[in-house]
C-alpha atoms as a PDB file:
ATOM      1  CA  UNK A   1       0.000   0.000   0.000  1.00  0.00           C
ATOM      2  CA  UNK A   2       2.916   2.519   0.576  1.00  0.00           C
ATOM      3  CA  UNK A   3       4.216   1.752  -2.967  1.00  0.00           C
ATOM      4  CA  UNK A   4       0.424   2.973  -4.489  1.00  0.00           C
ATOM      5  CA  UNK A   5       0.801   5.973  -2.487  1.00  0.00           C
ATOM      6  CA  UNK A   6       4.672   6.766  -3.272  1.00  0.00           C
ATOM      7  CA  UNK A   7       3.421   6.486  -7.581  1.00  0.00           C
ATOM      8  CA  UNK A   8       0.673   8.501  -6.753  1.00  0.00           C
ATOM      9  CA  UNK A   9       2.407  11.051  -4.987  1.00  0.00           C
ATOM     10  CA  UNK A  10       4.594  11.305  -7.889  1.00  0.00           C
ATOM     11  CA  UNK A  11       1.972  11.790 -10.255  1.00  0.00           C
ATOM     12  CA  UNK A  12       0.835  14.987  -8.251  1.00  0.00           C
ATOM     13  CA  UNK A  13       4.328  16.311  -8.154  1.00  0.00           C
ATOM     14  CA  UNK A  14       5.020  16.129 -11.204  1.00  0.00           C
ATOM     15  CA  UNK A  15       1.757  17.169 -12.215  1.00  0.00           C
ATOM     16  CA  UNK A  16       2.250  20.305  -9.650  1.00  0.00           C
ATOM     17  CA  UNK A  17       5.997  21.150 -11.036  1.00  0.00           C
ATOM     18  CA  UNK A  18       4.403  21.226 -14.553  1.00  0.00           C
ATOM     19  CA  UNK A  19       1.715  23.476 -14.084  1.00  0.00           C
ATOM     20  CA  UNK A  20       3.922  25.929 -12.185  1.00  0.00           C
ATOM     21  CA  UNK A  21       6.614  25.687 -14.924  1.00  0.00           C
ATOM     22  CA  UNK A  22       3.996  26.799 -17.034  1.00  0.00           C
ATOM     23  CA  UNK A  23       3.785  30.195 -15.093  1.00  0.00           C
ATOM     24  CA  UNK A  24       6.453  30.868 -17.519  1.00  0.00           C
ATOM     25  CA  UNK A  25       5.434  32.704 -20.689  1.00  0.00           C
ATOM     26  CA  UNK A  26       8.827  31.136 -22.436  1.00  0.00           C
ATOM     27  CA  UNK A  27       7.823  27.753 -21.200  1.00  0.00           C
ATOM     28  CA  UNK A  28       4.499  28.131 -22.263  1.00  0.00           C
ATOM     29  CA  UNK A  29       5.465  29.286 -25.513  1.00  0.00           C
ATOM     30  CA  UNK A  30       8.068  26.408 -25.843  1.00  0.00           C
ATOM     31  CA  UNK A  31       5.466  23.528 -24.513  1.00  0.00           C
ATOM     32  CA  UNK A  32       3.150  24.819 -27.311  1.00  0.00           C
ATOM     33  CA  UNK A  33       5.242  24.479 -29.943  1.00  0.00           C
ATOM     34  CA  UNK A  34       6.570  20.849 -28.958  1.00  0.00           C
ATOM     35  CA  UNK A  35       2.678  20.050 -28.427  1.00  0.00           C
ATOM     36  CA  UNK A  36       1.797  21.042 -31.515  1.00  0.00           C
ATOM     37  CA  UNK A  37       4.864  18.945 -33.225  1.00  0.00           C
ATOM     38  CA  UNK A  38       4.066  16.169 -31.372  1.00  0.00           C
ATOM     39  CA  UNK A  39       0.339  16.175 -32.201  1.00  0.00           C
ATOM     40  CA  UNK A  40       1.292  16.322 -35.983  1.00  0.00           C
ATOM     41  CA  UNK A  41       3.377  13.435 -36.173  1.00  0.00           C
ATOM     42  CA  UNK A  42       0.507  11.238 -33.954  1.00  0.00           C
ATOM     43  CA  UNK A  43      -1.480  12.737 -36.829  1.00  0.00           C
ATOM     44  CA  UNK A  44       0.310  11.828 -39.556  1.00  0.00           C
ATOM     45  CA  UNK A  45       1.109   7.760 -38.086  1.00  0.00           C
ATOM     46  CA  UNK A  46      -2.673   7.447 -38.105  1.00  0.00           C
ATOM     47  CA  UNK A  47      -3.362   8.799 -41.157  1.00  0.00           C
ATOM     48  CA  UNK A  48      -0.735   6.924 -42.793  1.00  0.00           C
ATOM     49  CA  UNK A  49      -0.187   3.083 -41.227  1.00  0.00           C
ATOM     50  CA  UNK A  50       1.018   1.605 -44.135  1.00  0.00           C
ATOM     51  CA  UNK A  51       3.881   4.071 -45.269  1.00  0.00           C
ATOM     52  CA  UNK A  52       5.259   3.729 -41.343  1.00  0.00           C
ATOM     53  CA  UNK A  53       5.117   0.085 -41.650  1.00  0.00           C
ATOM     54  CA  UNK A  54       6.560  -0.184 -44.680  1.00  0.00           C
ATOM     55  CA  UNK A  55       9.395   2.275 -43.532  1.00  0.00           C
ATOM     56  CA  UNK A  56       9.756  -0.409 -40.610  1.00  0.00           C
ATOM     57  CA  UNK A  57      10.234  -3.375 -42.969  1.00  0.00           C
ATOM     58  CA  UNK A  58      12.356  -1.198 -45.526  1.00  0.00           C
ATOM     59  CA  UNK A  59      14.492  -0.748 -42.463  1.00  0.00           C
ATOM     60  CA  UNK A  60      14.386  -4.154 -41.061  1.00  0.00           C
ATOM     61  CA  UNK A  61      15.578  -5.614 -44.180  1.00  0.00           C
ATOM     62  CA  UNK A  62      18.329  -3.657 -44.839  1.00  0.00           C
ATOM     63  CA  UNK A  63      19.578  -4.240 -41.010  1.00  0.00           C
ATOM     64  CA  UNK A  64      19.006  -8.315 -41.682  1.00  0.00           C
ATOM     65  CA  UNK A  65      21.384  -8.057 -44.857  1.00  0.00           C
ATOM     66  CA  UNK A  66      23.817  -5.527 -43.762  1.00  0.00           C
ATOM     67  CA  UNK A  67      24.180  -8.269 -40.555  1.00  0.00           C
ATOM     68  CA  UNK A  68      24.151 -11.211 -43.126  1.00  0.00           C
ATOM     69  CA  UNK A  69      27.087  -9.233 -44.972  1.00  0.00           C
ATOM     70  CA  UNK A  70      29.409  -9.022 -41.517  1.00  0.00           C
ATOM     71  CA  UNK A  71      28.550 -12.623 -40.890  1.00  0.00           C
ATOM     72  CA  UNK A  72      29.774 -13.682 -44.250  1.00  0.00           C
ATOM     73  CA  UNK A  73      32.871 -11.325 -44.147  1.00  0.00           C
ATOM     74  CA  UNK A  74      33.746 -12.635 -40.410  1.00  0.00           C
ATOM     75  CA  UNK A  75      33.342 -16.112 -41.866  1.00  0.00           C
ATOM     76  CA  UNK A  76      36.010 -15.337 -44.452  1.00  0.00           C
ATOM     77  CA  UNK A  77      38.403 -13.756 -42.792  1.00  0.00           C
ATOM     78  CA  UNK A  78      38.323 -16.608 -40.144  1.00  0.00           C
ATOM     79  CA  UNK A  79      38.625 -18.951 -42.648  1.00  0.00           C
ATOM     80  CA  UNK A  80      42.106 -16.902 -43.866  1.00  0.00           C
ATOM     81  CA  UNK A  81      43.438 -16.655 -40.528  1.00  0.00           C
ATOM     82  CA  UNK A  82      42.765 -20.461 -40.212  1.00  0.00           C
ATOM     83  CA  UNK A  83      44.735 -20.766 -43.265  1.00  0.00           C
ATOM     84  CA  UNK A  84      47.426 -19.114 -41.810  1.00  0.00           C
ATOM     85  CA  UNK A  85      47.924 -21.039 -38.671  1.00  0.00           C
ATOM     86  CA  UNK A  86      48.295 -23.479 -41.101  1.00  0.00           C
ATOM     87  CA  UNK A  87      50.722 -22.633 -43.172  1.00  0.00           C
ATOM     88  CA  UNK A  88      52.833 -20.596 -41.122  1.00  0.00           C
ATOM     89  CA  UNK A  89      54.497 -23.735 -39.685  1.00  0.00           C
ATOM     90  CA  UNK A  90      55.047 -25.304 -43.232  1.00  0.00           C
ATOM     91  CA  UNK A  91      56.897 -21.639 -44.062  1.00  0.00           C
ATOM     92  CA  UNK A  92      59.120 -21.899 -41.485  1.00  0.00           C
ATOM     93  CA  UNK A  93      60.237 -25.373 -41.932  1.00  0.00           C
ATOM     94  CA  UNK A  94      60.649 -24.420 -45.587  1.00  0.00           C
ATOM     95  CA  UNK A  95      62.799 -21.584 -44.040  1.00  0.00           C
ATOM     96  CA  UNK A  96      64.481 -23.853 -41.988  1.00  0.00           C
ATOM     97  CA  UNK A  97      65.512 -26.658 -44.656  1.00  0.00           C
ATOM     98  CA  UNK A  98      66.453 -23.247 -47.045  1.00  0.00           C
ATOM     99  CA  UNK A  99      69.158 -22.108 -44.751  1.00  0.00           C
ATOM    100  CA  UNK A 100      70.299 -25.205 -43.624  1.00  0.00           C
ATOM    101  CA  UNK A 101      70.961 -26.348 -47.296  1.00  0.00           C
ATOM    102  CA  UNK A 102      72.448 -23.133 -48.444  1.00  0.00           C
ATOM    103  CA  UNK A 103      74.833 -22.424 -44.850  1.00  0.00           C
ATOM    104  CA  UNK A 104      76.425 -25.907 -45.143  1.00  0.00           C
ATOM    105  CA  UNK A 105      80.129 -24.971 -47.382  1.00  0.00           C
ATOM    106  CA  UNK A 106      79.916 -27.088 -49.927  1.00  0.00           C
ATOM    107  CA  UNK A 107      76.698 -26.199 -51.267  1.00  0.00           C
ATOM    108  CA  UNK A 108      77.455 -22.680 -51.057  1.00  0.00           C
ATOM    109  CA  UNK A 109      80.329 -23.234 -53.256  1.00  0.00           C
ATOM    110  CA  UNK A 110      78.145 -25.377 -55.627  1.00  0.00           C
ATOM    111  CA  UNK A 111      75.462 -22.995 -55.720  1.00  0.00           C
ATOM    112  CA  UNK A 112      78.565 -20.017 -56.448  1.00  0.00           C
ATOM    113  CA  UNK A 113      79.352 -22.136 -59.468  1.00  0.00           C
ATOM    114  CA  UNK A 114      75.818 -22.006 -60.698  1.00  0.00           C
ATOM    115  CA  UNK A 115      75.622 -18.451 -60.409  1.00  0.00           C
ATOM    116  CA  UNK A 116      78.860 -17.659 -62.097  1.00  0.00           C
ATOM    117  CA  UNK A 117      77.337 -20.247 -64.817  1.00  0.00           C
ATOM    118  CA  UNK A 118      74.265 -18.091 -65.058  1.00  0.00           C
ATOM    119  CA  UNK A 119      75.923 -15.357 -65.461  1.00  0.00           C
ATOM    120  CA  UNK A 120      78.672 -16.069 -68.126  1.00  0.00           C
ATOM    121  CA  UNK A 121      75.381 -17.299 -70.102  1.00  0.00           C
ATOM    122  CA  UNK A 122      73.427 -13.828 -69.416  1.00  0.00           C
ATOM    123  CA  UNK A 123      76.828 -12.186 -70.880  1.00  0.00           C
ATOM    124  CA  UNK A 124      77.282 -14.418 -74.052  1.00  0.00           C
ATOM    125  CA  UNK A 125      73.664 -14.145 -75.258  1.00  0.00           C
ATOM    126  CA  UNK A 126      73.725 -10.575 -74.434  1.00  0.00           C
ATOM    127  CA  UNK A 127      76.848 -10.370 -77.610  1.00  0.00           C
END
């Protein structure tokens, strides 16, 4: 019972703080012009259901694709970065086997040859 009386106490207050706000002739002038606002846009949603629902399911739809659009593009780039994680171990193991075969000496030296081989080629097709 002390709850119905707190609500309905606030009811009057606020009721009582509005009508002395309205001693105001700013307020007043203010209030009227929101009213009026107000009451043309209730106007115009019940004179006109079916472009305001429409608006809604123009709306609607475009939030459904533009969410079905992230999905899609989330899906892909978790399907890269799953990618990735898999390859990146294969890369480094090629890395690995790369500089192991070219740091040992003797390849290096065979690998020299090759180039120099290259190159005298390069120069004599060049003349």
């Amino acid at each position: 019972m002390g709850k119905n009386l707190f609500l309905k106490g606030m009811f009057y207050g606020a009721l009582a703080g509005g009508a002395l706000s309205l001693l105001d002739k700013k307020t007043r002038q203010d209030m009227k012009v929101n009213v009026k606002k107000v009451y043309e846009h209730v106007s115009y949603v019940i004179h006109h259901p079916g472009e305001i629902t429409e608006n809604v399911k123009e709306t609607a739809e475009k939030i459904r694709n533009t969410i079905e659009q992230v999905s899609e593009d989330i899906s892909y780039i978790t399907g890269k970065v799953d990618e990735l994680r898999e390859l990146t171990p294969q890369v480094k193991e090629v890395v690995k086997e790369t500089k192991s075969t070219f740091s040992k000496s003797e390849d290096s030296a065979i690998v020299e040859d090759l180039l120099k081989e290259v190159v005298t080629e390069e120069d004599t097709a060049e003349n």
